[in-house]
C-alpha atoms as a PDB file:
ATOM      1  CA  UNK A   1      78.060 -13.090   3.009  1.00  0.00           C
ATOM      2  CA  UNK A   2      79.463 -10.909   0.570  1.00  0.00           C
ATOM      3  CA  UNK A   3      79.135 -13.028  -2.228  1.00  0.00           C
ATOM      4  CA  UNK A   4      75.427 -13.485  -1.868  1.00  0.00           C
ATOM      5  CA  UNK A   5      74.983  -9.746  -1.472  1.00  0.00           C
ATOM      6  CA  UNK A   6      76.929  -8.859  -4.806  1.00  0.00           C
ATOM      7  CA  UNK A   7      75.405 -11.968  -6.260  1.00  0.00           C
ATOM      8  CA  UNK A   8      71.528 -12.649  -4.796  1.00  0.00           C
ATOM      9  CA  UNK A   9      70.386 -14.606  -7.386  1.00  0.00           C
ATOM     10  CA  UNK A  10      70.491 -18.023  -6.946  1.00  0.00           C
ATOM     11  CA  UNK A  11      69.409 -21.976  -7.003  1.00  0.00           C
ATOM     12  CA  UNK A  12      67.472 -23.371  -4.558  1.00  0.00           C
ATOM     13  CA  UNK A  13      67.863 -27.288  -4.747  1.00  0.00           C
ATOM     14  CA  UNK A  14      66.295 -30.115  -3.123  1.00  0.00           C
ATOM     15  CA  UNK A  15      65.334 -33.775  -3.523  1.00  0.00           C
ATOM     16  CA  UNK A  16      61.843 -34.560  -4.175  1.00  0.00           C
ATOM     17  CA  UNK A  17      60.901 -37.893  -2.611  1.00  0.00           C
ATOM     18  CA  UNK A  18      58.492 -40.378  -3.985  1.00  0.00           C
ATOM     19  CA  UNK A  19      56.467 -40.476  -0.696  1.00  0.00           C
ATOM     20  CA  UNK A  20      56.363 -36.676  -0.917  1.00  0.00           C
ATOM     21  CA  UNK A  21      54.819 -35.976  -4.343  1.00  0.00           C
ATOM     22  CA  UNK A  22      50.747 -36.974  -4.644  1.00  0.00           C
ATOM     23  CA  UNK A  23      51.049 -37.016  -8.640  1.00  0.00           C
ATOM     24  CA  UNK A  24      52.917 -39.937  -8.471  1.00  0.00           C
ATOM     25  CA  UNK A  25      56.235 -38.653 -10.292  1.00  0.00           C
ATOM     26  CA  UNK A  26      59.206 -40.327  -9.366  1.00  0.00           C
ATOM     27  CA  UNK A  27      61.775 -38.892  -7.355  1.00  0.00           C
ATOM     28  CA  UNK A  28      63.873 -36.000  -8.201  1.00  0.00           C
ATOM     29  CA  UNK A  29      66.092 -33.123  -7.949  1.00  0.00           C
ATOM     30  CA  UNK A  30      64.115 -29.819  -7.928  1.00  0.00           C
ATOM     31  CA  UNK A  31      65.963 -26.660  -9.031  1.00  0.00           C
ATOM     32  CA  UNK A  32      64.541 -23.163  -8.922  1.00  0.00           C
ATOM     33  CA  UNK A  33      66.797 -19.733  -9.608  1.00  0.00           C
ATOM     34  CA  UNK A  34      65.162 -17.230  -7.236  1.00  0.00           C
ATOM     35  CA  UNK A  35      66.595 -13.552  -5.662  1.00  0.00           C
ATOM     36  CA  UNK A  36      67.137 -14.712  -1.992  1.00  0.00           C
ATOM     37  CA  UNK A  37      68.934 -12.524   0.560  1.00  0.00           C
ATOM     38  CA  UNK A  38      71.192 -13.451   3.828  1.00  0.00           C
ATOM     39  CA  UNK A  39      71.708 -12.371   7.533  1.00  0.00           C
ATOM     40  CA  UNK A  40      73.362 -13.171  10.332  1.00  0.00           C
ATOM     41  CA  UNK A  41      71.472 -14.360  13.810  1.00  0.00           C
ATOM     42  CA  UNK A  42      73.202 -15.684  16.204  1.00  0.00           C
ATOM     43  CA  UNK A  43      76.381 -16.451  14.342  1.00  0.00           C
ATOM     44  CA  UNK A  44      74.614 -18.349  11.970  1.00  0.00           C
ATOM     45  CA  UNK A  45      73.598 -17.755   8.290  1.00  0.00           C
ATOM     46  CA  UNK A  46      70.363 -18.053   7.183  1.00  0.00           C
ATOM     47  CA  UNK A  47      68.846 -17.442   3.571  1.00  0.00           C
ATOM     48  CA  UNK A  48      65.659 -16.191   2.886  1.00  0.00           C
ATOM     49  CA  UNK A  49      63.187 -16.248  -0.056  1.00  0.00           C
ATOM     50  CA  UNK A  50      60.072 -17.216  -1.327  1.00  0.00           C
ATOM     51  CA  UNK A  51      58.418 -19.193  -4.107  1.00  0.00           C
ATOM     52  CA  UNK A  52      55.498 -19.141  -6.113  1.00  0.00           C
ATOM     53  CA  UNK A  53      52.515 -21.766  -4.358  1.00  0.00           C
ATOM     54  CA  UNK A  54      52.935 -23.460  -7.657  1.00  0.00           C
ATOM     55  CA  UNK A  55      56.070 -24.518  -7.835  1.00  0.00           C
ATOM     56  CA  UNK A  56      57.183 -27.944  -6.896  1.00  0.00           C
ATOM     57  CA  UNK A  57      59.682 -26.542  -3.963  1.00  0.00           C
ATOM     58  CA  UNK A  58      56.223 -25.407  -2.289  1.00  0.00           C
ATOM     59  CA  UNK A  59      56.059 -29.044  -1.249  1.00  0.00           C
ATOM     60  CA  UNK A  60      59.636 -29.239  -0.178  1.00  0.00           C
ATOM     61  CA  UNK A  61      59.348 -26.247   2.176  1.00  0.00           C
ATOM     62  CA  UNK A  62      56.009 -27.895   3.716  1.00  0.00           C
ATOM     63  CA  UNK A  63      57.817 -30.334   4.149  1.00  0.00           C
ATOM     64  CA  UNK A  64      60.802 -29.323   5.841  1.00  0.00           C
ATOM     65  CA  UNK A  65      63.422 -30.830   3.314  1.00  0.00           C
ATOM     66  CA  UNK A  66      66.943 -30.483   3.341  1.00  0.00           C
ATOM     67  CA  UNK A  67      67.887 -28.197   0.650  1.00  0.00           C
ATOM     68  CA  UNK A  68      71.309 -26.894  -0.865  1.00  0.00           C
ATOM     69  CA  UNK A  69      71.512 -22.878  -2.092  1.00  0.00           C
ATOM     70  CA  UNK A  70      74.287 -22.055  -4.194  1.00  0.00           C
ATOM     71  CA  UNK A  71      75.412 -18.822  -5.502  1.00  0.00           C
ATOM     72  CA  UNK A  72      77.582 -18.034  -7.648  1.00  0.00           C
ATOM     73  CA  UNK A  73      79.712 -14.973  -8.040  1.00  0.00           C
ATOM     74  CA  UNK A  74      81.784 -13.776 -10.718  1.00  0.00           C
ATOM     75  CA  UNK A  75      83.814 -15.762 -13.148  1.00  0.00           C
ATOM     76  CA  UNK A  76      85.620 -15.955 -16.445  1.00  0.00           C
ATOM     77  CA  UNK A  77      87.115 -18.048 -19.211  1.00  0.00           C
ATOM     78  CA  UNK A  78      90.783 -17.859 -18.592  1.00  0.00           C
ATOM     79  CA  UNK A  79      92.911 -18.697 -22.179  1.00  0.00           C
ATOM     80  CA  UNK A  80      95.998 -20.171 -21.414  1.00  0.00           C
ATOM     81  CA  UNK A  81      97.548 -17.618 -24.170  1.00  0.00           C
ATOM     82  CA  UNK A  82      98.011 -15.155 -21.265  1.00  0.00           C
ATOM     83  CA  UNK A  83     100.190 -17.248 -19.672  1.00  0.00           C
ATOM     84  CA  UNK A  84     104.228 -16.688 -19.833  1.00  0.00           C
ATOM     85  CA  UNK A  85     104.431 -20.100 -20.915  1.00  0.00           C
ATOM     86  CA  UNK A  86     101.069 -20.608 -22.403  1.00  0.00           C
ATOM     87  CA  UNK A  87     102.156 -24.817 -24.050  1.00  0.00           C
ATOM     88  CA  UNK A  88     102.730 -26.324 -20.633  1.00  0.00           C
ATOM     89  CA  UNK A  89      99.280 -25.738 -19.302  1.00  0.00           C
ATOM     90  CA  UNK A  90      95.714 -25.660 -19.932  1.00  0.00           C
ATOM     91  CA  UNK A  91      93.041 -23.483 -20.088  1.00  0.00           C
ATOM     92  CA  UNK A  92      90.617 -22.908 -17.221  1.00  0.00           C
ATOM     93  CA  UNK A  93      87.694 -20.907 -15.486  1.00  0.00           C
ATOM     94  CA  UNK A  94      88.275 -18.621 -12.467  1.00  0.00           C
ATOM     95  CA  UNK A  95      85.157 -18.249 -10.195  1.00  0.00           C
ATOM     96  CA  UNK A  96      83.941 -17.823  -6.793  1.00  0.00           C
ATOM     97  CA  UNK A  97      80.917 -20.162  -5.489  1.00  0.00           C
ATOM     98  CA  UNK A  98      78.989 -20.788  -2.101  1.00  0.00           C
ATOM     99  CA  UNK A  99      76.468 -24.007  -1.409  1.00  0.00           C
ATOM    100  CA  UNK A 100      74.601 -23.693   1.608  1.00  0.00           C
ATOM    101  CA  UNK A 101      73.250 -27.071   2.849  1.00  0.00           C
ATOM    102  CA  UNK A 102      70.239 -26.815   5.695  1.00  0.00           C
ATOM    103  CA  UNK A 103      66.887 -27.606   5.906  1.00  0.00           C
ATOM    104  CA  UNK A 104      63.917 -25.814   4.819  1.00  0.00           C
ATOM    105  CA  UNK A 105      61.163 -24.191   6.891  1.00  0.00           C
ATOM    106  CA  UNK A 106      58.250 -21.897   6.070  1.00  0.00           C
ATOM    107  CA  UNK A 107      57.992 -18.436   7.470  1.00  0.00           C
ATOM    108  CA  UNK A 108      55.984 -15.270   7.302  1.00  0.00           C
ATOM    109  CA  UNK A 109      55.576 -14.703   3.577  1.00  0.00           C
ATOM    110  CA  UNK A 110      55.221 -10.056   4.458  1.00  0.00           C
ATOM    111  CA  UNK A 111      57.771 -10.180   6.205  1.00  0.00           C
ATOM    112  CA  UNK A 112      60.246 -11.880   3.219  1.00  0.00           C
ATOM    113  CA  UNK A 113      58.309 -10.207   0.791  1.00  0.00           C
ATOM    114  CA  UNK A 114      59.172  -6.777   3.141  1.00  0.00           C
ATOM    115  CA  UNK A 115      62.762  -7.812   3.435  1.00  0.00           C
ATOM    116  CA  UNK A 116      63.299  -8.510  -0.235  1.00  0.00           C
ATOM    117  CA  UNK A 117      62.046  -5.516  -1.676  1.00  0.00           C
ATOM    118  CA  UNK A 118      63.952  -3.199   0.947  1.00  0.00           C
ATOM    119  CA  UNK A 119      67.349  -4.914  -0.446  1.00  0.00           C
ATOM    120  CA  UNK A 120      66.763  -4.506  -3.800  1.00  0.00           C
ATOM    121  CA  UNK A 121      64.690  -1.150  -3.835  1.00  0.00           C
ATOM    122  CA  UNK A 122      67.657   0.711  -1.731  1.00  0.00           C
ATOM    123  CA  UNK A 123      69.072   3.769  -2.843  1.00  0.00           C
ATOM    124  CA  UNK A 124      66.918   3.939  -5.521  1.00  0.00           C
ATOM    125  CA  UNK A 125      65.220   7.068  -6.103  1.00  0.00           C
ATOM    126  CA  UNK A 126      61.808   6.089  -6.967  1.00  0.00           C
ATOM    127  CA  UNK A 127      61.813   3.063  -4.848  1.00  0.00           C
ATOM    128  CA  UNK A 128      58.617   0.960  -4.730  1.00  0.00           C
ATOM    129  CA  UNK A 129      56.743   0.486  -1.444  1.00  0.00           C
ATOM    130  CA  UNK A 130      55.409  -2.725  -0.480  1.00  0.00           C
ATOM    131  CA  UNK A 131      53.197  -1.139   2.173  1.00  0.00           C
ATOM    132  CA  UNK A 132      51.561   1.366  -0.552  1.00  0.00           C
ATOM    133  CA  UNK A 133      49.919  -2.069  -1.704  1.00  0.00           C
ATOM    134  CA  UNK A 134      45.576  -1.846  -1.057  1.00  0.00           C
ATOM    135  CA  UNK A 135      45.640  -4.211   1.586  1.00  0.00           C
ATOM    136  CA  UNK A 136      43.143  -6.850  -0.157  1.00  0.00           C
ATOM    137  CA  UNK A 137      45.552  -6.882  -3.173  1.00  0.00           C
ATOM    138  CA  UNK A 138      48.494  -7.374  -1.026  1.00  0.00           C
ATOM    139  CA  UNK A 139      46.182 -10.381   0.831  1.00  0.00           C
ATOM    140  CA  UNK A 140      45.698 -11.836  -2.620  1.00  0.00           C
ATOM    141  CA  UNK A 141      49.223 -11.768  -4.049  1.00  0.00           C
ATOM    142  CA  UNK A 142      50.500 -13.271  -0.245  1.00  0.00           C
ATOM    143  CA  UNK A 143      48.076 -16.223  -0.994  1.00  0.00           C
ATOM    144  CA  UNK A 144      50.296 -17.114  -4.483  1.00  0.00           C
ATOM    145  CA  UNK A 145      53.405 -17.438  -2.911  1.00  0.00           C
ATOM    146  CA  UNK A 146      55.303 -19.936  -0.169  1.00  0.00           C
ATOM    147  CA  UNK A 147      57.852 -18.187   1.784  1.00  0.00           C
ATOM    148  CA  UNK A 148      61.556 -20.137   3.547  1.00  0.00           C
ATOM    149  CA  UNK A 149      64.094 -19.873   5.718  1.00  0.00           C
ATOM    150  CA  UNK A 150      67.037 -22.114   5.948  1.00  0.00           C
ATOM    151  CA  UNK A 151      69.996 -21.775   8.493  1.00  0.00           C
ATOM    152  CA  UNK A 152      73.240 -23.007   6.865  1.00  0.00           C
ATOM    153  CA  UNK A 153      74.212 -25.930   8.939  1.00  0.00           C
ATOM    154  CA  UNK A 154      76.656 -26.590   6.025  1.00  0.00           C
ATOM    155  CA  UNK A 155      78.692 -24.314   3.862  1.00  0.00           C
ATOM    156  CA  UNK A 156      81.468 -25.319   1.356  1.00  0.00           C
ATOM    157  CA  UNK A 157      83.027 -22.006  -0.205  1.00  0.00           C
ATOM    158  CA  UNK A 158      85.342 -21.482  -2.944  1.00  0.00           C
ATOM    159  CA  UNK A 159      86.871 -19.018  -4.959  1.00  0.00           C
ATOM    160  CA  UNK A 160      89.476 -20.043  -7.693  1.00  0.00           C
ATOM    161  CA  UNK A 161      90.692 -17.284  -8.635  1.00  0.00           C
ATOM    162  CA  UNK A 162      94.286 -18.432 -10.230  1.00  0.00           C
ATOM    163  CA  UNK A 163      95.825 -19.179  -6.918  1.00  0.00           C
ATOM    164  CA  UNK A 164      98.188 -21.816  -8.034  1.00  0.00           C
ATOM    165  CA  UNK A 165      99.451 -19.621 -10.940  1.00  0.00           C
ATOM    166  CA  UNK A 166     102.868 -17.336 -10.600  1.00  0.00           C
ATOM    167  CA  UNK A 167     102.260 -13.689  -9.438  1.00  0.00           C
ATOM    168  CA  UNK A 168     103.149 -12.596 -13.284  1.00  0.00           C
ATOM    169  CA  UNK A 169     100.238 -14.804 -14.730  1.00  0.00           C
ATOM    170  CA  UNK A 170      98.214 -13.789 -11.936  1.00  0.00           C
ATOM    171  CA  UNK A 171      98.973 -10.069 -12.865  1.00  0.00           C
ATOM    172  CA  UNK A 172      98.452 -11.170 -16.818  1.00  0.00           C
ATOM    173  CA  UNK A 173      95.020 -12.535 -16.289  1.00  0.00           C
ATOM    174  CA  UNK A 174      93.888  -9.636 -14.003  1.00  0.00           C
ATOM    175  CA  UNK A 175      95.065  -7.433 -16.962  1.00  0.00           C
ATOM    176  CA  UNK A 176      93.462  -9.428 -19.938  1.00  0.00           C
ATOM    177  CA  UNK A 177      89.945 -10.240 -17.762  1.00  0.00           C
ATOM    178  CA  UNK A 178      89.966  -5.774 -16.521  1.00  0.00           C
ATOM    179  CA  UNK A 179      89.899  -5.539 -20.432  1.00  0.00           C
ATOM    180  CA  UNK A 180      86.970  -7.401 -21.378  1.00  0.00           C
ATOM    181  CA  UNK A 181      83.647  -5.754 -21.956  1.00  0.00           C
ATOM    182  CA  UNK A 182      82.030  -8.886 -20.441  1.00  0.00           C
ATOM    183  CA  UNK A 183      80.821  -7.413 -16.520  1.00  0.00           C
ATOM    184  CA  UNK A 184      81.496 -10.542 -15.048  1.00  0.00           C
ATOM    185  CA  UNK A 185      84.540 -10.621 -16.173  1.00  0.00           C
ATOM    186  CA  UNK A 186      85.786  -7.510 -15.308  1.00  0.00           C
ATOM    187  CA  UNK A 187      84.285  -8.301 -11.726  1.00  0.00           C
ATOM    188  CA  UNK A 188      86.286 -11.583 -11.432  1.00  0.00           C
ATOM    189  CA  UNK A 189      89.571  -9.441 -12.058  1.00  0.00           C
ATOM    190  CA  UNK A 190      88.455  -7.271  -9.188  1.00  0.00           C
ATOM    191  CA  UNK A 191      88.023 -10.265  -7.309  1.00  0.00           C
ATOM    192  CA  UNK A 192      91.550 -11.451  -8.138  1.00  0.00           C
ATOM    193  CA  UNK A 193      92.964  -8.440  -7.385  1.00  0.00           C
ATOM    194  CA  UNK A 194      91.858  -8.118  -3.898  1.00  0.00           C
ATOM    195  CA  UNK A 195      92.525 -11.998  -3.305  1.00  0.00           C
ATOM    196  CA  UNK A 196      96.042 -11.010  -4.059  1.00  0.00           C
ATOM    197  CA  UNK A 197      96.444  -9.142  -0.866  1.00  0.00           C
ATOM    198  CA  UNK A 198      94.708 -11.227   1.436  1.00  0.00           C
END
């Protein structure tokens, strides 16, 4: 869950079956990258979001599909100059990931729309209200969009964060990825450094 709160924004994917699709495309995957949030019910995970009536994953929500959600957190190139012995190895990427496999179901488009906006509009100081909306534009922009839900009957995590590396490379790459001026990378050393005392 913490992943997807530090890193919302991510890919929706399904399968879009022939039998499915009245323009007579043939099957295929369907990706969209959308701000989705998460929340516990029951001991379960589910993800919410919502799409725009246009878009092909309209159908797939309609239509109950199974669907995968992946996020990804932060990550870096990792050089394998920082290593002590930097010709017996390789380079390699460091990352953290989540896929969430379930299927797909339509729900209240407000309420999402509500939900969203309170997560991403928090703490701010100027923060923009959905319910300031004139209630036949709000009607309106409801109509353009499909909202989802999706409990995560399925979820394969991983973080590889330079677990099967000494402590001193570990230490070397934390140092070398805190220096960048990329964000992400600077994040995945934070990451590393708090996998090292778990």
């Amino acid at each position: 869950m913490e992943l997807i709160d530090r890193f919302p924004f991510g890919l929706l994917v399904t399968v879009l079956r022939q039998a499915q699709d009245d323009s007579g495309r043939s099957d295929g995957v369907r990706v969209s990258h959308l701000p989705m949030i998460a929340e516990f019910r029951n001991e379960e995970i589910w993800v919410l979001g919502h799409v725009a009536r246009a878009n092909a994953h309209a159908l797939s929500i309609a239509n109950q599909c199974p669907a995968t959600i992946v996020f990804t957190g932060a990550h870096a190139y990792v050089s394998a100059s920082w290593y002590e012995e930097p010709y017996v190895t390789v380079p390699t990427w460091n990352y953290s990931a989540a896929h969430l496999c379930g299927t797909l179901r339509e729900t209240d488009a407000w309420d999402v729309l509500v939900r969203l906006t309170a997560k991403f509009e928090q703490g701010r100081a100027d923060a923009w209200d959905p319910q300031r909306l004139e209630p036949g534009f709000r009607e309106n922009q409801l109509r353009g969009i499909v909202a989802f839900e999706m409990c995560a009957q399925r979820i394969y995590a991983k973080a590889k964060l330079s677990q099967n590396r000494t402590a001193a490379d570990r230490m070397r790459v934390i140092a070398r990825l805190s220096e960048s001026s990329d964000q992400l990378a600077a994040q995945c050393a934070q990451d590393m450094r708090r996998s090292l005392h778990r």
